[in-house]
C-alpha atoms as a PDB file:
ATOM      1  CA  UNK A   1      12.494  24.913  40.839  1.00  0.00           C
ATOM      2  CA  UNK A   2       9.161  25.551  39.464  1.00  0.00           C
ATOM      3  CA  UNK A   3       7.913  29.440  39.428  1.00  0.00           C
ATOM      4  CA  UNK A   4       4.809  28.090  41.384  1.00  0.00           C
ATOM      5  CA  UNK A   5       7.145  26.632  43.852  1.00  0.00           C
ATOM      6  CA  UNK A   6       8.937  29.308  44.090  1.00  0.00           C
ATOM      7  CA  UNK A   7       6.363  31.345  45.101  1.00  0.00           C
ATOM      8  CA  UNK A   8       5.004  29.237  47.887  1.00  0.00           C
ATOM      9  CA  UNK A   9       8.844  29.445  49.573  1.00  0.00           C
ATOM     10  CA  UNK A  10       7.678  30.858  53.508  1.00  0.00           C
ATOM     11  CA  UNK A  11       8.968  31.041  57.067  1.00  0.00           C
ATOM     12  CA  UNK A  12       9.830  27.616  57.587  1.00  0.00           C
ATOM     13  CA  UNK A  13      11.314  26.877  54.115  1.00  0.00           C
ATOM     14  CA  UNK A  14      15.166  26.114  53.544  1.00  0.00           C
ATOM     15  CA  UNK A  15      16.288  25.512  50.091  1.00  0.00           C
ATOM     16  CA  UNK A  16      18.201  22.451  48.958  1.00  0.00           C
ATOM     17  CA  UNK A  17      20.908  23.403  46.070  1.00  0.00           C
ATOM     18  CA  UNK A  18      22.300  21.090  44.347  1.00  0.00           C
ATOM     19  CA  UNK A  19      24.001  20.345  40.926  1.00  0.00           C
ATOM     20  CA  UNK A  20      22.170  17.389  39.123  1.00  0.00           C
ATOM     21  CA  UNK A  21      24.922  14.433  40.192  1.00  0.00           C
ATOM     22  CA  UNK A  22      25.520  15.802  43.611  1.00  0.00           C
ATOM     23  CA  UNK A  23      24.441  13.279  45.625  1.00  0.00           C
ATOM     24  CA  UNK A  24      20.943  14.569  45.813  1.00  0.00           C
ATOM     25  CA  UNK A  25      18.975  11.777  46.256  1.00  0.00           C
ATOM     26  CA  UNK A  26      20.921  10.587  49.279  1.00  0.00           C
ATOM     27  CA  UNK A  27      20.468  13.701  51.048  1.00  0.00           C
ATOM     28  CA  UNK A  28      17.045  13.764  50.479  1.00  0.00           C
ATOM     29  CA  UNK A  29      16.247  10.003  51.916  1.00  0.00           C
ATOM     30  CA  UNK A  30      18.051  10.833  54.776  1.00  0.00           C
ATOM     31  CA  UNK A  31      16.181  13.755  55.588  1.00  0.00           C
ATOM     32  CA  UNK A  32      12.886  12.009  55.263  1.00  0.00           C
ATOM     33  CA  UNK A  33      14.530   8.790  57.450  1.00  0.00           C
ATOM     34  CA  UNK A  34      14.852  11.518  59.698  1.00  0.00           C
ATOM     35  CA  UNK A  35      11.220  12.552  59.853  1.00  0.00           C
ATOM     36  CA  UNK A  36      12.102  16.036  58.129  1.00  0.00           C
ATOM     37  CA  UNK A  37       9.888  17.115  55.216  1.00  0.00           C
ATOM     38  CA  UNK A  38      11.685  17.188  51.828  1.00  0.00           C
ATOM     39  CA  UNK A  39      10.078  17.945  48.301  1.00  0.00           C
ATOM     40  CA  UNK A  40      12.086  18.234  45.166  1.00  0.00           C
ATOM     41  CA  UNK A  41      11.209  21.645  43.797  1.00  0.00           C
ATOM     42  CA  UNK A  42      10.719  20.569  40.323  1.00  0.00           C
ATOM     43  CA  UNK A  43       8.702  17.181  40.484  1.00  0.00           C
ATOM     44  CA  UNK A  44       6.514  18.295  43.494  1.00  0.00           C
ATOM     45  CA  UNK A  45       3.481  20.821  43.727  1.00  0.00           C
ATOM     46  CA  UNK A  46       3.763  22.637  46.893  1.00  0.00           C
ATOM     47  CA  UNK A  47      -0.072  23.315  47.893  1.00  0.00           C
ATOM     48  CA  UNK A  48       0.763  26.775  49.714  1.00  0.00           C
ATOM     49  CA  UNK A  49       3.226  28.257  51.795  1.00  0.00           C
ATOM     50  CA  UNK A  50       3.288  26.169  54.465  1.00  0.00           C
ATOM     51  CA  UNK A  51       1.221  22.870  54.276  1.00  0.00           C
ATOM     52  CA  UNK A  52       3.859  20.063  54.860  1.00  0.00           C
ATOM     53  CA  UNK A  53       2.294  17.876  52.001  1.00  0.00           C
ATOM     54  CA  UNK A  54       2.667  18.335  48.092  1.00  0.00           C
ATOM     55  CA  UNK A  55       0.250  17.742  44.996  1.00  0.00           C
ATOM     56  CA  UNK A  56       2.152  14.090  44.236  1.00  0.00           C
ATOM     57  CA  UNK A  57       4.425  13.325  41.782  1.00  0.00           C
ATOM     58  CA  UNK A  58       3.971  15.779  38.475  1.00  0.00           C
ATOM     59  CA  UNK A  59       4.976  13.961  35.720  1.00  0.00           C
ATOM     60  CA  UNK A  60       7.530  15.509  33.686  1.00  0.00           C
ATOM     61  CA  UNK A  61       9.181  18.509  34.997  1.00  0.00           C
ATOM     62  CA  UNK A  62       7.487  21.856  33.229  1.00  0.00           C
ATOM     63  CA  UNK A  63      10.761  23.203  33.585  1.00  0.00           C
ATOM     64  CA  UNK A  64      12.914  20.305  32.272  1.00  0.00           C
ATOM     65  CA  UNK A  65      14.652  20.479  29.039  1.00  0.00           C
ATOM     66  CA  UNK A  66      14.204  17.699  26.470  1.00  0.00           C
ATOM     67  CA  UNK A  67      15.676  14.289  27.156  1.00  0.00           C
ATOM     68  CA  UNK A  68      18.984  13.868  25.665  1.00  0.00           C
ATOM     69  CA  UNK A  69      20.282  17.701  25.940  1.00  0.00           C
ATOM     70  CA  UNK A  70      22.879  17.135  28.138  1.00  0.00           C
ATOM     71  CA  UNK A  71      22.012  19.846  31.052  1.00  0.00           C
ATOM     72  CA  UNK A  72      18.250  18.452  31.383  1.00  0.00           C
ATOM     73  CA  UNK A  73      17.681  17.496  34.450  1.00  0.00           C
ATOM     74  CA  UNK A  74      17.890  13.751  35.051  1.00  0.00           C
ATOM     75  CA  UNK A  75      14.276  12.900  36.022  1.00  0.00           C
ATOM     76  CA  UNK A  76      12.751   9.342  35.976  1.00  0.00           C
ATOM     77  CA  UNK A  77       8.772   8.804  35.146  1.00  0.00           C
ATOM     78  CA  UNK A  78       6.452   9.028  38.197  1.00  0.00           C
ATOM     79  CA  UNK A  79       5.897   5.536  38.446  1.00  0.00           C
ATOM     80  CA  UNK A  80       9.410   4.386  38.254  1.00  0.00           C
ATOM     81  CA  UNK A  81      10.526   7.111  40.783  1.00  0.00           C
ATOM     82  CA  UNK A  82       8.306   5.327  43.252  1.00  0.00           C
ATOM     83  CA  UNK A  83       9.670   2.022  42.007  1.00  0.00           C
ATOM     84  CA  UNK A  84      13.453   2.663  42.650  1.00  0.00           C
ATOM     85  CA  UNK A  85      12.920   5.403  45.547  1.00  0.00           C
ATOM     86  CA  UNK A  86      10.273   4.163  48.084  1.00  0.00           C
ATOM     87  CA  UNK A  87      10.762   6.552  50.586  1.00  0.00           C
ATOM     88  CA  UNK A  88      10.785  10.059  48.891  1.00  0.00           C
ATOM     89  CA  UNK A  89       7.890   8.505  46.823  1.00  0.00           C
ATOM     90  CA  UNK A  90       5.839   8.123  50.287  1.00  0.00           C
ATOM     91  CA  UNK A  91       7.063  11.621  51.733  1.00  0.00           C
ATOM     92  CA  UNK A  92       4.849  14.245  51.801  1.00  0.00           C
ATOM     93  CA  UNK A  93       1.919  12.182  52.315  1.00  0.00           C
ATOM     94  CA  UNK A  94      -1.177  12.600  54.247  1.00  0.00           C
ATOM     95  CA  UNK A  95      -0.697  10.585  57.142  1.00  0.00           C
ATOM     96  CA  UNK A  96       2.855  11.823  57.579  1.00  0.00           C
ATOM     97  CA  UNK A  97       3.036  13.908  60.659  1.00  0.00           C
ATOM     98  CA  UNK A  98       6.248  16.018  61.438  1.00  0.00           C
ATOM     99  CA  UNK A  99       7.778  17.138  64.744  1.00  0.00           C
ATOM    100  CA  UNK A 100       9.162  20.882  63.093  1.00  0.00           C
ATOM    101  CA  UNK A 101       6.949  23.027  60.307  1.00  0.00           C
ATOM    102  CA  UNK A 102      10.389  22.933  58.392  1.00  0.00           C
ATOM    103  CA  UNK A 103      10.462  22.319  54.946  1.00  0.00           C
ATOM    104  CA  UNK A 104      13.504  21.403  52.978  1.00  0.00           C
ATOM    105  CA  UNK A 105      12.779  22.337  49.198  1.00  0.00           C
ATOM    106  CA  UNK A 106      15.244  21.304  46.070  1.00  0.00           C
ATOM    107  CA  UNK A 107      16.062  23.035  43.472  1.00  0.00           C
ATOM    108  CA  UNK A 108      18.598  22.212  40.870  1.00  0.00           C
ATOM    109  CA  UNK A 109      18.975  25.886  39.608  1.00  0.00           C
ATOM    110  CA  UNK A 110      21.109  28.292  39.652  1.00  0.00           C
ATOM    111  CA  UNK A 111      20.747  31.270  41.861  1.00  0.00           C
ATOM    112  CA  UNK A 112      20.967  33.426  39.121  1.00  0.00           C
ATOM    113  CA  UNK A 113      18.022  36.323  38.680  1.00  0.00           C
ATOM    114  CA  UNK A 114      16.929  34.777  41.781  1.00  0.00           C
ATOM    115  CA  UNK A 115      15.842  36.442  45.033  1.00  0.00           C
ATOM    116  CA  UNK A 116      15.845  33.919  47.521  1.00  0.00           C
ATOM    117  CA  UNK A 117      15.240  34.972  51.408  1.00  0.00           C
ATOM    118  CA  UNK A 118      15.382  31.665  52.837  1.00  0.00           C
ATOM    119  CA  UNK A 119      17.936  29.589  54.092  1.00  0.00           C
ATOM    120  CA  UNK A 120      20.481  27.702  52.002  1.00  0.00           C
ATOM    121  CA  UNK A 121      21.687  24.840  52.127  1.00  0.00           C
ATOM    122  CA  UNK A 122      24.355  23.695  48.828  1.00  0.00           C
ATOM    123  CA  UNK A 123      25.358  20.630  48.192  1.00  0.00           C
ATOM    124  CA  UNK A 124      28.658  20.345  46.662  1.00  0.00           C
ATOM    125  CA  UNK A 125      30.496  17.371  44.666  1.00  0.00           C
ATOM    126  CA  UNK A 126      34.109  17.462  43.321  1.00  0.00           C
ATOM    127  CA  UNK A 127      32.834  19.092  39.413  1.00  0.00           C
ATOM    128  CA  UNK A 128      34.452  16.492  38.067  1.00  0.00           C
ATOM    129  CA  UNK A 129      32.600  13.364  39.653  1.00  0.00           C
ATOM    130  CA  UNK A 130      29.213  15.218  39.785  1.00  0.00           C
ATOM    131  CA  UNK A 131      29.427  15.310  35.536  1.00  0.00           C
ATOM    132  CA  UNK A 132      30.201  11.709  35.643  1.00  0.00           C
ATOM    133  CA  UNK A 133      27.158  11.030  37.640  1.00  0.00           C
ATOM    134  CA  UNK A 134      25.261  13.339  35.580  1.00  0.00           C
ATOM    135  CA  UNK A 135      26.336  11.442  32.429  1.00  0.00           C
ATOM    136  CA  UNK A 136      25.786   7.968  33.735  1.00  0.00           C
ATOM    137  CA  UNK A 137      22.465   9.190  34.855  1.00  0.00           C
ATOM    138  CA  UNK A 138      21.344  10.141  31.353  1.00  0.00           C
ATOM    139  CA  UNK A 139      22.418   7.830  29.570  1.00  0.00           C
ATOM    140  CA  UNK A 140      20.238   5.273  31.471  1.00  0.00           C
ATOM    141  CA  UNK A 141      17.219   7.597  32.188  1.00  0.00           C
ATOM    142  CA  UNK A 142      17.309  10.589  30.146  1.00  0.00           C
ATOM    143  CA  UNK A 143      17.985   9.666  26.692  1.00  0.00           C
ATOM    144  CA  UNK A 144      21.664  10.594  26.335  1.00  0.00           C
ATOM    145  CA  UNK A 145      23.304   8.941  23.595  1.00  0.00           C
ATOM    146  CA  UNK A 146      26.765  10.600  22.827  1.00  0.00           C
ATOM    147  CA  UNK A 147      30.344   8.867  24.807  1.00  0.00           C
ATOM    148  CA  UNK A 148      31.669  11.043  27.649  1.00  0.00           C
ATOM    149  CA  UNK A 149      33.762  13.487  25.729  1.00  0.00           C
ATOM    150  CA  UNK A 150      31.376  14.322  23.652  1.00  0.00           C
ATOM    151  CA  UNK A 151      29.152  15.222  26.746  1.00  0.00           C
ATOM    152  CA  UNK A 152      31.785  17.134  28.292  1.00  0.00           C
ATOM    153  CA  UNK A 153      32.787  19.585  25.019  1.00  0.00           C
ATOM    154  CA  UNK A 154      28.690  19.979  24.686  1.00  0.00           C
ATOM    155  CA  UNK A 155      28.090  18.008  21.927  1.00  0.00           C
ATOM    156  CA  UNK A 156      29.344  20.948  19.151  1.00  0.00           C
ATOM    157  CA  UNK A 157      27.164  23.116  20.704  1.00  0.00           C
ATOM    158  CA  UNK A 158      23.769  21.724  21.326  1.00  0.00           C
ATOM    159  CA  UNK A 159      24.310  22.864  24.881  1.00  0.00           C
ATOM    160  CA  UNK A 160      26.331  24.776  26.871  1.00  0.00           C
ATOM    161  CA  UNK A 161      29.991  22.883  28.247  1.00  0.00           C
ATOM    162  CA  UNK A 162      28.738  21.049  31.321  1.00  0.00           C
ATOM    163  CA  UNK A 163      31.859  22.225  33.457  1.00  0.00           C
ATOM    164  CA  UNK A 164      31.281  25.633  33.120  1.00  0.00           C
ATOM    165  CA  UNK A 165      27.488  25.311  33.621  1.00  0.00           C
ATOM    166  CA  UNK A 166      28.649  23.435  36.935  1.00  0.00           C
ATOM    167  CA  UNK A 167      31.148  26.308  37.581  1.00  0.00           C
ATOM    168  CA  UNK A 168      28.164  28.630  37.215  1.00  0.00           C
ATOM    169  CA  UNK A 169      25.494  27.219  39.282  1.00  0.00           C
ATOM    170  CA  UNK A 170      27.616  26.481  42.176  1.00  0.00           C
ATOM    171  CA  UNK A 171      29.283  29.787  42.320  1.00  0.00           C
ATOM    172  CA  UNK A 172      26.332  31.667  42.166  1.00  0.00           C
ATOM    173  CA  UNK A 173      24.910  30.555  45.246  1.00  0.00           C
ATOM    174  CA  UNK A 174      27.858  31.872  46.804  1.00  0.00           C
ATOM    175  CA  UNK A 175      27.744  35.265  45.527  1.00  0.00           C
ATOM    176  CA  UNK A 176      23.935  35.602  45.931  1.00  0.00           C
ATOM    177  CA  UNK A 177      23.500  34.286  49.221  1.00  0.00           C
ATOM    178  CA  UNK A 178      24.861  35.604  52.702  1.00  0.00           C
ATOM    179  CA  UNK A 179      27.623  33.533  54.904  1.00  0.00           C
ATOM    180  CA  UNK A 180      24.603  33.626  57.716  1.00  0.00           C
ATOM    181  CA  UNK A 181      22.312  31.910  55.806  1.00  0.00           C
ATOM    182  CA  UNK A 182      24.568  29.863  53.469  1.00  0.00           C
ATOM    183  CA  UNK A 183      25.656  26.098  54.713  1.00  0.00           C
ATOM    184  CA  UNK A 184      27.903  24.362  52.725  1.00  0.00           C
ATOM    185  CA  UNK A 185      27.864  20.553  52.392  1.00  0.00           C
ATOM    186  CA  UNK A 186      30.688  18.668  50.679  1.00  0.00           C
ATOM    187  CA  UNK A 187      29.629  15.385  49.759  1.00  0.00           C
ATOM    188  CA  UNK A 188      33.083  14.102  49.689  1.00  0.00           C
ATOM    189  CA  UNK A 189      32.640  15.083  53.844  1.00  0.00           C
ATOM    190  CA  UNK A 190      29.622  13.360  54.181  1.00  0.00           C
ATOM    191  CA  UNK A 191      30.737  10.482  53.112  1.00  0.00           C
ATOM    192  CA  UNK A 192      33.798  10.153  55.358  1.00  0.00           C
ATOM    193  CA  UNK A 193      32.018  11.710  58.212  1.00  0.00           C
ATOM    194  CA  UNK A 194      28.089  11.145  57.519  1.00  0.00           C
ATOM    195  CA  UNK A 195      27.794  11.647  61.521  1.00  0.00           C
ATOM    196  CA  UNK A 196      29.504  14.513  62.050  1.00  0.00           C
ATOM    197  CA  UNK A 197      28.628  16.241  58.272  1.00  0.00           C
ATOM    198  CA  UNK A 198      24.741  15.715  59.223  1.00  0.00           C
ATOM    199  CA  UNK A 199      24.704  16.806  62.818  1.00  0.00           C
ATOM    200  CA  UNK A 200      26.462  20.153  61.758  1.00  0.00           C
ATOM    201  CA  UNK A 201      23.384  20.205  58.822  1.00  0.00           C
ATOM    202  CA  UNK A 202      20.491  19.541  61.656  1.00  0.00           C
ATOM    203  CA  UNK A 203      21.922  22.548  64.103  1.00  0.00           C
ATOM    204  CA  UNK A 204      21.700  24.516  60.798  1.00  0.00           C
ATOM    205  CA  UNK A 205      18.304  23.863  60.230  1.00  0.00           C
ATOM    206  CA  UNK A 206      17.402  24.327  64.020  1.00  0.00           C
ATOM    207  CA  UNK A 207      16.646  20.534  64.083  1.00  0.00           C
ATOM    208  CA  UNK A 208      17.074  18.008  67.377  1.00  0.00           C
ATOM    209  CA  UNK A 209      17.769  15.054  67.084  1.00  0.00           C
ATOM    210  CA  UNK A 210      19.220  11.895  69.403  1.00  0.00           C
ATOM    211  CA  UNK A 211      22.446  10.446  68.390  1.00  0.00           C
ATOM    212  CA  UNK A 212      21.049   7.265  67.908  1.00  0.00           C
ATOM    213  CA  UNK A 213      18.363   8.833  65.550  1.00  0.00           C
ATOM    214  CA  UNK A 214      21.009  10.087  63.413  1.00  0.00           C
ATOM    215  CA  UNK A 215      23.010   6.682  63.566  1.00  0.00           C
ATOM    216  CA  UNK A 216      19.839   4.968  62.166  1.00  0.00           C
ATOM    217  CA  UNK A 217      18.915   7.292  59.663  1.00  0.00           C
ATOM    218  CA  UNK A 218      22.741   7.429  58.274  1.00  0.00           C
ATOM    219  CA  UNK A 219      22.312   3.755  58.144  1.00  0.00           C
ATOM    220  CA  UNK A 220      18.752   3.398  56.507  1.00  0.00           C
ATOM    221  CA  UNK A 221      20.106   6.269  54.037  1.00  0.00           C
ATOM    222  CA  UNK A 222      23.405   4.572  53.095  1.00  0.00           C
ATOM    223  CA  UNK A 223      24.138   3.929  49.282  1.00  0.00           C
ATOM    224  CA  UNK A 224      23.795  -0.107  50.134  1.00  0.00           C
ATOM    225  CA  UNK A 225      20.673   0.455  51.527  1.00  0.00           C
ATOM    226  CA  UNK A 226      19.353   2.056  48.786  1.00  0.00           C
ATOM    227  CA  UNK A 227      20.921   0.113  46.250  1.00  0.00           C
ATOM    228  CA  UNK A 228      18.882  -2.758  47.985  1.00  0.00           C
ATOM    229  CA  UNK A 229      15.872  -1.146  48.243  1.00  0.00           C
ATOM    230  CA  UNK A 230      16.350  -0.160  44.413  1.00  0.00           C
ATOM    231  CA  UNK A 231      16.967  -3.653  43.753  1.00  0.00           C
ATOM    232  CA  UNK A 232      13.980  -4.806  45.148  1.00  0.00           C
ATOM    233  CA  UNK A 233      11.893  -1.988  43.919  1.00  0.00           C
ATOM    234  CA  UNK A 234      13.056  -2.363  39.901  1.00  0.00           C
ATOM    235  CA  UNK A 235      13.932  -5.542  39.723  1.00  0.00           C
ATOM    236  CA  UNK A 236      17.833  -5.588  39.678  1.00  0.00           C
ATOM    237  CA  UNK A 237      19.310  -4.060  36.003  1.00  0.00           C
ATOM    238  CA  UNK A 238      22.488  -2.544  34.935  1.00  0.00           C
ATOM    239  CA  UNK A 239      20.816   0.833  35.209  1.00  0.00           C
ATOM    240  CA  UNK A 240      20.429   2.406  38.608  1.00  0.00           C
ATOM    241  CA  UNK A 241      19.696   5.514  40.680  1.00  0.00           C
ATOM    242  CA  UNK A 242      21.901   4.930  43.561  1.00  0.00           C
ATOM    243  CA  UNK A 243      24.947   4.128  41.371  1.00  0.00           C
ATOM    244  CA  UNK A 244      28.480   4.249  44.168  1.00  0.00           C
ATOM    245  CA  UNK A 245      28.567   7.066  45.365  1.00  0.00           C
ATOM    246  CA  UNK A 246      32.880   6.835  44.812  1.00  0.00           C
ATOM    247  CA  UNK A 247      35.093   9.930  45.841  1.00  0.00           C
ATOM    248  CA  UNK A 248      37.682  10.848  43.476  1.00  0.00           C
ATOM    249  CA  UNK A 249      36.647   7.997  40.601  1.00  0.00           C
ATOM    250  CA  UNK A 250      37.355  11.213  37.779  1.00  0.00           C
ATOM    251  CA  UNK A 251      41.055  10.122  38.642  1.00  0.00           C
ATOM    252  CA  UNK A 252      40.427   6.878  36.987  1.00  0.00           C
ATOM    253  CA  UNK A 253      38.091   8.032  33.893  1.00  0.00           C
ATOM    254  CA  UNK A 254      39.169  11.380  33.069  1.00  0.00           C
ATOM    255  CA  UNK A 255      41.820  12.123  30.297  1.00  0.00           C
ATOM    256  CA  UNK A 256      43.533  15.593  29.451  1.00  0.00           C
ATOM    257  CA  UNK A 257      41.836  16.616  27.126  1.00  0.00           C
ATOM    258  CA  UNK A 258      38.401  15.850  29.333  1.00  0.00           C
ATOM    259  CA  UNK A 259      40.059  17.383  32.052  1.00  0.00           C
ATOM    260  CA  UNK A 260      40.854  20.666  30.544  1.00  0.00           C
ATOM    261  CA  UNK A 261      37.321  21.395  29.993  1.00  0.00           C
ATOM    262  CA  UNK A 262      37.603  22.675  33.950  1.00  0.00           C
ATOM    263  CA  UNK A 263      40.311  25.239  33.293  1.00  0.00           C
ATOM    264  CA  UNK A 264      39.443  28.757  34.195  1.00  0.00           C
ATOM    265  CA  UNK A 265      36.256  29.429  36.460  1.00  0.00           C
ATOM    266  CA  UNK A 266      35.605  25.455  37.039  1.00  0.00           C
ATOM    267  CA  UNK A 267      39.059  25.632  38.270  1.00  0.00           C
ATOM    268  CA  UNK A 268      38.453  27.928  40.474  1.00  0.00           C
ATOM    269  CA  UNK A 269      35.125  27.117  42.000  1.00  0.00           C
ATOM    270  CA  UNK A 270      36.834  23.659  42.255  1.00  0.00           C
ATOM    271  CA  UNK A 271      39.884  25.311  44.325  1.00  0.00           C
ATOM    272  CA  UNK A 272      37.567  27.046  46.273  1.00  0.00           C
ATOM    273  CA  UNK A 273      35.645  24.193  47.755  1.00  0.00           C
ATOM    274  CA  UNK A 274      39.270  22.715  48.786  1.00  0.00           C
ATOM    275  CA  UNK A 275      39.746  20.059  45.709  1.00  0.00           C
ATOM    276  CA  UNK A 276      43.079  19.080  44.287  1.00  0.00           C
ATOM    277  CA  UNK A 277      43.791  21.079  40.871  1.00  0.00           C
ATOM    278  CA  UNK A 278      46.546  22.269  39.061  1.00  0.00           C
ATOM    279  CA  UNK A 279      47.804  25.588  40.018  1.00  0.00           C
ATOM    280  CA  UNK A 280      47.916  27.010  35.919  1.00  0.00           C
ATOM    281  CA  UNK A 281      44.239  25.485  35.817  1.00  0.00           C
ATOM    282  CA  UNK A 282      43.123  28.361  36.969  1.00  0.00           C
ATOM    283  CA  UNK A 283      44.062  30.729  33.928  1.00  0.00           C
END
């Protein structure tokens, strides 16, 4: 998240963690399909501490790394963001009018030398499908040129192993911020149970909405939706945003040696959020 961002966090803010490959974008259209203001914290400009509109798209993040690094995060240009996501492109705009002053801000930090007094909510993906994500991602839109394994062992150094980073980030929301004001969202949940996952996220954030307002956001939200919408918006292409969405497809892509890189603390952050590992992983 921006420092300017971060200084404009107020009453009515809750924060949005996620790990780049997450799932973010899909919680974030179906937040604005439900009328709820979202902003990412690092391409967005909030104007104050409360004013439920932003300064636009920025441009390239100040904060980003450079394309190709590995832990960048995955950010398109401006002009293709609006292209291939339509409706977080429009949020935040003048004539949008909200029922709540809630704000739902993203940041793709860590919590690390962080002091954060709002609300969190933290998005959580098995470790091992979120990297895939993240590598698929920048490879089409960030530059990325190196094969999977090379990703994973951090390129002989150029940046840090993406597991533990991962490990890192996601635990430290955990230590940093209380049980009270911590919900945790599993995407792997969401996607078996979108209905009962988001209803249990809106009575977090002190949000009311009808059944059938859920039903049809969950629906205008959906990865086919978007894929559609993305479709229409960039003209088809091999390279896409809203890729599947698939639980578990590490099983199918992942060999040992790729799979080791998650021994020790990815292990256990992994084990902790109730996914399948090996019990000596944890060592």
């Amino acid at each position: 998240m921006r420092p300017e961002n971060r200084a404009r966090l107020g009453a009515n803010d809750v924060v949005l963690a996620s790990h780049p490959g997450s799932g973010t974008h899909w919680i974030a259209t179906l937040l604005v399909e439900l009328g709820i203001f979202y902003a990412s914290g690092h391409d967005e400009l909030l104007l104050d501490r409360s004013t439920q509109r932003t300064g636009g798209w920025q441009g390239p993040s100040s904060d980003a790394t450079p394309a190709g690094s590995g832990l960048s995060r995955p950010g398109l240009d401006p002009i293709e963001r609006r292209r291939r996501l339509p409706q977080l492109a429009r949020d935040g705009a003048a004539s949008v009018s909200f029922r709540e002053p809630l704000r739902v801000v993203l940041t793709n930090h860590s919590a690390l030398g962080q002091a954060v007094e709002q609300p969190v909510v933290l998005l959580v993906r098995d470790g091992r499908d979120a990297l895939l994500s993240l590598y698929h991602h920048l490879r089409s839109f960030g530059g990325l040129e190196c094969d999977f394994g090379t990703f994973l062992e951090g390129n002989r150094g150029a940046w840090p192993p993406p597991a533990f980073s991962w490990g890192v980030s996601t635990w430290s929301w955990v230590g940093a911020i209380p049980s009270s004001r911590l919900f945790a969202l599993r995407f792997e949940d969401a996607r078996a149970d979108p209905e009962g996952c988001f209803g249990r996220l809106l009575a977090f954030l002190g949000v009311e909405r009808t059944q059938e307002e859920l039903r049809r956001a969950i629906d205008a939200s959906s990865y086919d939706a978007m894929r559609r919408r993305e479709d229409e918006g960039a003209g088809g292409g091999t390279a896409r945003v809203m890729r599947k969405g698939r639980v578990g497809e590490w099983r199918d892509v992942y060999d040992s040696e790729q799979l080791a890189r998650f021994r020790g603390l990815p292990t256990r952050v992994l084990a902790h959020f109730g996914y399948p590992v090996e019990p000596d992983a944890t060592d």
